[in-house]
Protein backbone atom coordinates (compact mmCIF):
# COMPACT_ATOMS: atom_id res chain seq x y z
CA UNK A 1 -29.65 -68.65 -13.57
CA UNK A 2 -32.55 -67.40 -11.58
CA UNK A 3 -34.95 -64.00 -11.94
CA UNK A 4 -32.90 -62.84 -8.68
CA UNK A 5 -29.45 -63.63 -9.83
CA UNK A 6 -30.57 -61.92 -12.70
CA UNK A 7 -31.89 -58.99 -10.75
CA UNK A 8 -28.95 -59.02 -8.38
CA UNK A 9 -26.76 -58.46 -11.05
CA UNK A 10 -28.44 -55.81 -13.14
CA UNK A 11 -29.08 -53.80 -10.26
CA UNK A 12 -25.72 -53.68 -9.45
CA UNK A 13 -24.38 -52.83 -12.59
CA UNK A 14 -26.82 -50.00 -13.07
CA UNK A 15 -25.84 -49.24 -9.66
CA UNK A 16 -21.74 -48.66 -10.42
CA UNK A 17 -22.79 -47.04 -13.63
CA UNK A 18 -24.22 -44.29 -11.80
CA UNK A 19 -21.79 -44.16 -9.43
CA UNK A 20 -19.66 -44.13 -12.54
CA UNK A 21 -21.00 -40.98 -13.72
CA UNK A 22 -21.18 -39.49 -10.65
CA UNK A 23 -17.53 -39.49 -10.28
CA UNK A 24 -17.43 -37.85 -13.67
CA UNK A 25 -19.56 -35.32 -12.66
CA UNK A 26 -17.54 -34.70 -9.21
CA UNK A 27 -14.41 -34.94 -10.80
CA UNK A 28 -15.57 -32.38 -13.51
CA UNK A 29 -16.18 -29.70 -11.14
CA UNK A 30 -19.69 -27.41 -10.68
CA UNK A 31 -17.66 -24.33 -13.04
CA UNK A 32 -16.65 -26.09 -16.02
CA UNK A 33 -20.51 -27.82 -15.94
CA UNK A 34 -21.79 -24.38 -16.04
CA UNK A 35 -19.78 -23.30 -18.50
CA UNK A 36 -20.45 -26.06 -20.78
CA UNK A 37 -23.83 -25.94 -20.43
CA UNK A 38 -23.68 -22.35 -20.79
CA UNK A 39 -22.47 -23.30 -24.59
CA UNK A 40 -24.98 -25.83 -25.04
CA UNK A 41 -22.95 -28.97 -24.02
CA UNK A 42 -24.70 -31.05 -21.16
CA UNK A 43 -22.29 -34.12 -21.87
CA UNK A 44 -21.13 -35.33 -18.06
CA UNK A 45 -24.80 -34.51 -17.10
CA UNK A 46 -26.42 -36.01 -19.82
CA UNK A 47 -25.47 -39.55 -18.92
CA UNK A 48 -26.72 -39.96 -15.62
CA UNK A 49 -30.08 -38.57 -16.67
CA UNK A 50 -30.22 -41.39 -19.80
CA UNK A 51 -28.85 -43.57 -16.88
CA UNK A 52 -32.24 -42.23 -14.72
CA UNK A 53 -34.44 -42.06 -18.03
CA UNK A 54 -33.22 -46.01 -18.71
CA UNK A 55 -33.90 -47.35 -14.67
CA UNK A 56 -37.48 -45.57 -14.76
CA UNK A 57 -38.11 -47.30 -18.32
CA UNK A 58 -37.76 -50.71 -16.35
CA UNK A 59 -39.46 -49.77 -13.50
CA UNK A 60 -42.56 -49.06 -15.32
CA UNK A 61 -42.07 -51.63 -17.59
CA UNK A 62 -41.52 -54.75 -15.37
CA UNK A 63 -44.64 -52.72 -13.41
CA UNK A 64 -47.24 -53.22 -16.09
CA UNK A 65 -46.06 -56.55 -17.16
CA UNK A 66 -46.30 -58.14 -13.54
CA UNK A 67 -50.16 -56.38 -12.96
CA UNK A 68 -51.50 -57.30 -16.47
CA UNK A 69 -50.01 -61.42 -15.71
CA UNK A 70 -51.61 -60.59 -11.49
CA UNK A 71 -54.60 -59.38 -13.20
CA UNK A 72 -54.84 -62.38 -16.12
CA UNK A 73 -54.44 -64.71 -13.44
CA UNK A 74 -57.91 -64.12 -11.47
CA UNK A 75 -61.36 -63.28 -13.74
CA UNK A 76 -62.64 -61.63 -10.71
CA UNK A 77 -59.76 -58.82 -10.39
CA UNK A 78 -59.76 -58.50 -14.28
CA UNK A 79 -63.37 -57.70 -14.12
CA UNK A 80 -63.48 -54.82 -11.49
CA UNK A 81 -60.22 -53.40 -13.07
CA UNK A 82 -62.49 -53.34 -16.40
CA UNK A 83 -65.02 -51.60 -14.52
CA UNK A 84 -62.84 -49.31 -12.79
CA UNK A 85 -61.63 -48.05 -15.80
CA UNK A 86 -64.54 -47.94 -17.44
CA UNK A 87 -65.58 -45.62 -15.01
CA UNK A 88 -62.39 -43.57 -15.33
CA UNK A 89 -63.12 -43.06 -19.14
CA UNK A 90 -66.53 -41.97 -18.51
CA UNK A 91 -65.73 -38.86 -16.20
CA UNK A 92 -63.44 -38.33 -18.44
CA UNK A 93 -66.06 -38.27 -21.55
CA UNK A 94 -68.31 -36.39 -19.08
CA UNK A 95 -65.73 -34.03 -18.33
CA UNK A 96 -64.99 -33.64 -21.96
CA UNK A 97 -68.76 -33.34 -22.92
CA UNK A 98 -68.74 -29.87 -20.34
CA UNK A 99 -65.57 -28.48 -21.34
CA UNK A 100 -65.50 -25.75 -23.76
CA UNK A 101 -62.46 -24.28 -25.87
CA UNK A 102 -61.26 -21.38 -27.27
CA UNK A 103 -58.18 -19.58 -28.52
CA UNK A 104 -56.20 -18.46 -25.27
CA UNK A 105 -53.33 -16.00 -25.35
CA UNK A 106 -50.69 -17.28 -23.30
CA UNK A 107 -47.85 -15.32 -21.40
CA UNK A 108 -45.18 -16.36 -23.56
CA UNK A 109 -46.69 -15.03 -26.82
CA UNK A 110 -48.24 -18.48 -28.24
CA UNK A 111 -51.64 -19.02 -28.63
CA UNK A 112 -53.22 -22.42 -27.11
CA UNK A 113 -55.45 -23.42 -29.72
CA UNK A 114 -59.18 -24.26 -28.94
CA UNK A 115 -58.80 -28.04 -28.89
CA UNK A 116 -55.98 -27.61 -26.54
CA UNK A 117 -58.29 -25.29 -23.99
CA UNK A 118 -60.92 -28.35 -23.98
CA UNK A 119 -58.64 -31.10 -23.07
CA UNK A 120 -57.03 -28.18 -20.22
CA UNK A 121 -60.39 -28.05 -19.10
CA UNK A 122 -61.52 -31.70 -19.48
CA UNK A 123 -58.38 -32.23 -16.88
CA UNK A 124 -59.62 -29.89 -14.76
CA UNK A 125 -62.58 -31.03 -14.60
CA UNK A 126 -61.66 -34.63 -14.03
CA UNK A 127 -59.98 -33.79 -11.55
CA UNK A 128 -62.65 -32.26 -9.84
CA UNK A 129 -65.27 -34.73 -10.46
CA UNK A 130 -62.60 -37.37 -9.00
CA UNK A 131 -61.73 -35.05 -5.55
CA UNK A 132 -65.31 -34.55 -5.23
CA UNK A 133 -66.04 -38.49 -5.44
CA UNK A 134 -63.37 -39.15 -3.07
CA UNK A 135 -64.22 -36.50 -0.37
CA UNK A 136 -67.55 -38.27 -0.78
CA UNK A 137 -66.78 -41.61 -0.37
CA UNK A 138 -64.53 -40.61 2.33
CA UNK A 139 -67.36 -38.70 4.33
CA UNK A 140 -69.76 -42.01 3.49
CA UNK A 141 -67.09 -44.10 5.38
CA UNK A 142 -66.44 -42.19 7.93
CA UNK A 143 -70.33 -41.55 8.61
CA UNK A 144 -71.36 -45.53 8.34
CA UNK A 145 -68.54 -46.27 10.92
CA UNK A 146 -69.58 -43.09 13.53
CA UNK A 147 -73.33 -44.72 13.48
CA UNK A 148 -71.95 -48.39 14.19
C-alpha cells in the first residue's frame, strides 16, 4: 500500500466519523443538548470536538515532521531557519529584558502574579518589536522599488 492509499483511506474514515456524530448531534435535537449541558453532560458534543481535537493533532503533526525532513534535506535552508529563530529568541530575550512585573488585580477577583505580568508584557512587547520590523521592512521594499 502507498502513503495515498493510506491517506485516501484515513481521510475518509475520519470523514464518516464526523458525519457520524453529526447525525447524533442532529438527531439529538438543539433542546435536549441544552439541557444536558445545562447538567454538566456534553456527551453528543463531546465527540466531534475529540474528533476535531484528534484531525488537528495530525495536521500539526505530519506538519512538523515533513518541514524538519524539507529542512534536513538542504544545509542551506537549515541554516537560515537557525538564524531565523535565533533571531526570534532574541526579541524575545530583549523583550523580556524591558518587561517589568507586578501583582495585578484582575476583574474576576484573582491576582496575576508578577512573573505572569512579565511574560504578558514580554508578549506585548514582541509583538511590537515584530510589527514594527515588518512595517519597516515593508516601507524598505516598497521605497527600493519606487527609486528603480
Amino acid at each position: 500500500m502507498n502513503i495515498q492509499k493510506i491517506t485516501t483511506i484515513v481521510c475518509a474514515s475520519l470523514g464518516l466519523l464526523g458525519v457520524l456524530f453529526l447525525g447524533m448531534i442532529i438527531g439529538k435535537g438543539d433542546d435536549a443538548i441544552e439541557m444536558s449541558a445545562m447538567q454538566g453532560d456534553y456527551g453528543s458534543v463531546s465527540y466531534i470536538i475529540m474528533l476535531a481535537q484528534l484531525i488537528l493533532g495530525i495536521a500539526v503533526l505530519i506538519t512538523l515532521v515533513f518541514s524538519a525532513k524539507n529542512l534536513a534535506s538542504d544545509k542551506q535552508k537549515l541554516k537560515r531557519s537557525l538564524m531565523g529563530i535565533g533571531a526570534f529568541v532574541v526579541v524575545i530575550l530583549i523583550a523580556f529584558l524591558f518587561s517589568s512585573g507586578e501583582e495585578t488585580p484582575m476583574k474576576d477577583g484573582e491576582l496575576l502574579s508578577a512573573s505572569g505580568s512579565r511574560w504578558v508584557g514580554t508578549g506585548l512587547r514582541t509583538f511590537y518589536i515584530l510589527a514594527i520590523v515588518a512595517v519597516g521592512v515593508m516601507l524598505y521594499s516598497g521605497v527600493k522599488r519606487f527609486l528603480k
